[in-house]
Structures are given as C-alpha cells and as structure tokens.
Protein backbone atom coordinates (compact mmCIF):
# COMPACT_ATOMS: atom_id res chain seq x y z
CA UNK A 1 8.22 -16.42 -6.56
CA UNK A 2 6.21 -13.54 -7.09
CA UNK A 3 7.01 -10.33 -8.17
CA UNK A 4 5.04 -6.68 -7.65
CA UNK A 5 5.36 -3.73 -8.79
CA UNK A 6 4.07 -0.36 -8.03
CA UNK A 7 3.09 3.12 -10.03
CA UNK A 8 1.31 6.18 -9.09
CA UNK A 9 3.43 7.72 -6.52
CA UNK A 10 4.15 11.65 -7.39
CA UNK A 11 3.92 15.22 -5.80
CA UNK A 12 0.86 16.72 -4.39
CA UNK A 13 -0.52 19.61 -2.58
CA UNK A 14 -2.39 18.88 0.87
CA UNK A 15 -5.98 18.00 0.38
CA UNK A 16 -5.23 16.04 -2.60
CA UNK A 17 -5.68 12.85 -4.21
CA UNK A 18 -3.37 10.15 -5.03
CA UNK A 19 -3.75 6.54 -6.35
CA UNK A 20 -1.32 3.77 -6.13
CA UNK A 21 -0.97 0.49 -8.07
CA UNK A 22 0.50 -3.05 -6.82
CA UNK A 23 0.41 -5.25 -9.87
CA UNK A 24 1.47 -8.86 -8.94
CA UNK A 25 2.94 -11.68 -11.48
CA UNK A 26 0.67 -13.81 -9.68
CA UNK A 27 -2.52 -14.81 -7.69
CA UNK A 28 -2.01 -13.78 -4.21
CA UNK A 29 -4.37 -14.28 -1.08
CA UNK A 30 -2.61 -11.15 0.45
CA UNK A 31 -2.49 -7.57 -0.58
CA UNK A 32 -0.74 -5.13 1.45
CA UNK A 33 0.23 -1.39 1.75
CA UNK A 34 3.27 -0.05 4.06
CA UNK A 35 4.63 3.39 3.75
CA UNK A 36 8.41 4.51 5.28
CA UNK A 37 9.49 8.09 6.19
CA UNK A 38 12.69 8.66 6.27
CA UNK A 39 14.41 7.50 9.66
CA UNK A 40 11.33 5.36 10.87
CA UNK A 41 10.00 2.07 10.26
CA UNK A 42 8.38 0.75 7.77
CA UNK A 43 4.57 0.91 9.23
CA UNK A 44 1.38 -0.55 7.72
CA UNK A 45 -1.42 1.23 5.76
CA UNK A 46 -4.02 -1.18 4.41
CA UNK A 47 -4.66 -4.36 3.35
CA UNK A 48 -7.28 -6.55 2.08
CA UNK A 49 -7.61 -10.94 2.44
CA UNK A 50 -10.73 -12.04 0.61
CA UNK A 51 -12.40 -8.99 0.18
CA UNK A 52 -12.18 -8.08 3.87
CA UNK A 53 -10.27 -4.93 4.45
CA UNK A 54 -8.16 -3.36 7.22
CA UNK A 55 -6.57 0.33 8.07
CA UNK A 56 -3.75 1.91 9.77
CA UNK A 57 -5.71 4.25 12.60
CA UNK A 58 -3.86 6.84 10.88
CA UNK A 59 -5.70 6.29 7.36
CA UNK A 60 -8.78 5.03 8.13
CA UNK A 61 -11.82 7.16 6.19
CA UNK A 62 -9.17 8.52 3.92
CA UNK A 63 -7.04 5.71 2.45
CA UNK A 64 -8.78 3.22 0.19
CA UNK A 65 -7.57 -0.35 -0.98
CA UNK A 66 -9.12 -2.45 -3.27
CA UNK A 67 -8.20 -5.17 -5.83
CA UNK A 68 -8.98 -6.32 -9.29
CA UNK A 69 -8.24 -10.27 -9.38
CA UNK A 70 -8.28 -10.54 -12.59
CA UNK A 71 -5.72 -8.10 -12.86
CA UNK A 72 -3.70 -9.38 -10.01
CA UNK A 73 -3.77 -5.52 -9.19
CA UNK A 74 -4.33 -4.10 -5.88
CA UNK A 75 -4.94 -0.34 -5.66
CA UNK A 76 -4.60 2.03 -3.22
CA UNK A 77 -6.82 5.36 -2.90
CA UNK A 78 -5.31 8.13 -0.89
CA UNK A 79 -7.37 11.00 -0.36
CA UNK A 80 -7.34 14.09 1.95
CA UNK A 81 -3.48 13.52 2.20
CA UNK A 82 -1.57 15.49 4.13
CA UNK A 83 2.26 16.01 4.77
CA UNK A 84 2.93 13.39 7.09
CA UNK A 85 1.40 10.79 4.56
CA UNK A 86 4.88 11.26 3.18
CA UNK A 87 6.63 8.31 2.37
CA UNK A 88 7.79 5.63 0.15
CA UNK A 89 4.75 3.23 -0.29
CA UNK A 90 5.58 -0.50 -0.79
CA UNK A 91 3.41 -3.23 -1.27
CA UNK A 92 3.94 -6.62 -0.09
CA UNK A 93 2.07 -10.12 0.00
CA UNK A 94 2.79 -13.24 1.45
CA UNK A 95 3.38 -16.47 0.65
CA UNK A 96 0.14 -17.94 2.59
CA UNK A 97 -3.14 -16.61 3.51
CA UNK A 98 -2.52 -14.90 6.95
CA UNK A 99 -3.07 -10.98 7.27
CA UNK A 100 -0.34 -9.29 9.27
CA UNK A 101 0.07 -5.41 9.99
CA UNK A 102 3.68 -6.76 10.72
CA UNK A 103 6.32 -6.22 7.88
CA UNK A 104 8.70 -8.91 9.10
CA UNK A 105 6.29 -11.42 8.14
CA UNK A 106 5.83 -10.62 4.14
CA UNK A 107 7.39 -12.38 2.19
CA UNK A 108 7.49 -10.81 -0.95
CA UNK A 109 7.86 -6.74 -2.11
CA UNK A 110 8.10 -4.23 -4.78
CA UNK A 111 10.51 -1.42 -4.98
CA UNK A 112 8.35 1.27 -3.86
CA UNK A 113 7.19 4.21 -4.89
CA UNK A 114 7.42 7.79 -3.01
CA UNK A 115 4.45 10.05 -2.20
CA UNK A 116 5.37 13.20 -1.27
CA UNK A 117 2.41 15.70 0.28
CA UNK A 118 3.44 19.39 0.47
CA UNK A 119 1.97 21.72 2.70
C-alpha cells in the first residue's frame, strides 16, 4: 500500500507560478499528475517513469514535473497558468512500472489539492 500526499495548491493571478508536491510513503516507478474541473473528468497532466517525462498537449512548455527519489517526492512546476488550469490536482502512481495517461489504471491517489487561476 502506498500512500501520497500533496501540498502547494493555492490562489493565483494569471501569468503566475505555482508548485505542487506528491510525497509518497514509498518507492514508486510511477509518478503522475491529473487535474479535475468541476463537471469533467479527471484528465492527465504529466508524468515521469525513469526519468523520462510526458505532457498533457495542454501543458506542455509550461507545466514541469520532476522527482527527488530520495525524497519519494515528485513535484510539479506550473507556470504561465491561466484560468482554465483550474482544478483539483491529484497525483497518482501505480502499482507496476507501466505509464498510462489513463486514470482508470492507477492504482493508488492522494486527496488532492485545488489550484485555482483567476483572471
């Protein structure tokens, strides 16, 4: 079982900069990013397998994830945000070592934390 939990959600003006923590209770081969607006899906943002990283269209030159293994921390570097970025951000992992953009295969999840972008 692992657990995650994630910090660094808050208020900010469009343009700004935001910076979002998953820290795990274990090693994990999988570090992911979702984000859900209210009445939609939960959709992916970013995630990173061995170093190797990979972005939501949406975020891509804007977002940043990264992690710190000996932390069991995976971070997530919004920048440029805007008012659609609005959302609760979860992160998730899984139990193996397969990448997914799809939620309905992660396994585990923290309680997310909400980003809110005002215009």
């Amino acid at each position: 079982q692992v657990q995650l939990v994630e910090s660094g959600g808050g208020l900010v003006q469009a343009g700004g900069s935001l910076r979002l923590s998953c820290s795990a209770s274990g090693r994990t081969s999988v570090g992911s990013w979702f984000r859900q607006a209210p009445g939609k899906e939960r959709e992916f943002v970013a995630g990173i397998r061995f170093g190797i990283t990979y972005y939501a269209d949406s975020v891509k030159g804007r977002f940043t994830i990264s992690r710190d293994s000996a932390k069991n921390t995976v971070y997530l570097q919004m920048n440029s945000l805007k008012p659609e970025d609005t959302a609760v951000y979860y992160c998730g992992t899984v139990r193996g070592a397969t990448m997914s953009r799809d939620p309905r295969d992660y396994d585990y999840w923290g309680q997310g934390t909400q980003v809110t972008v005002s215009s």
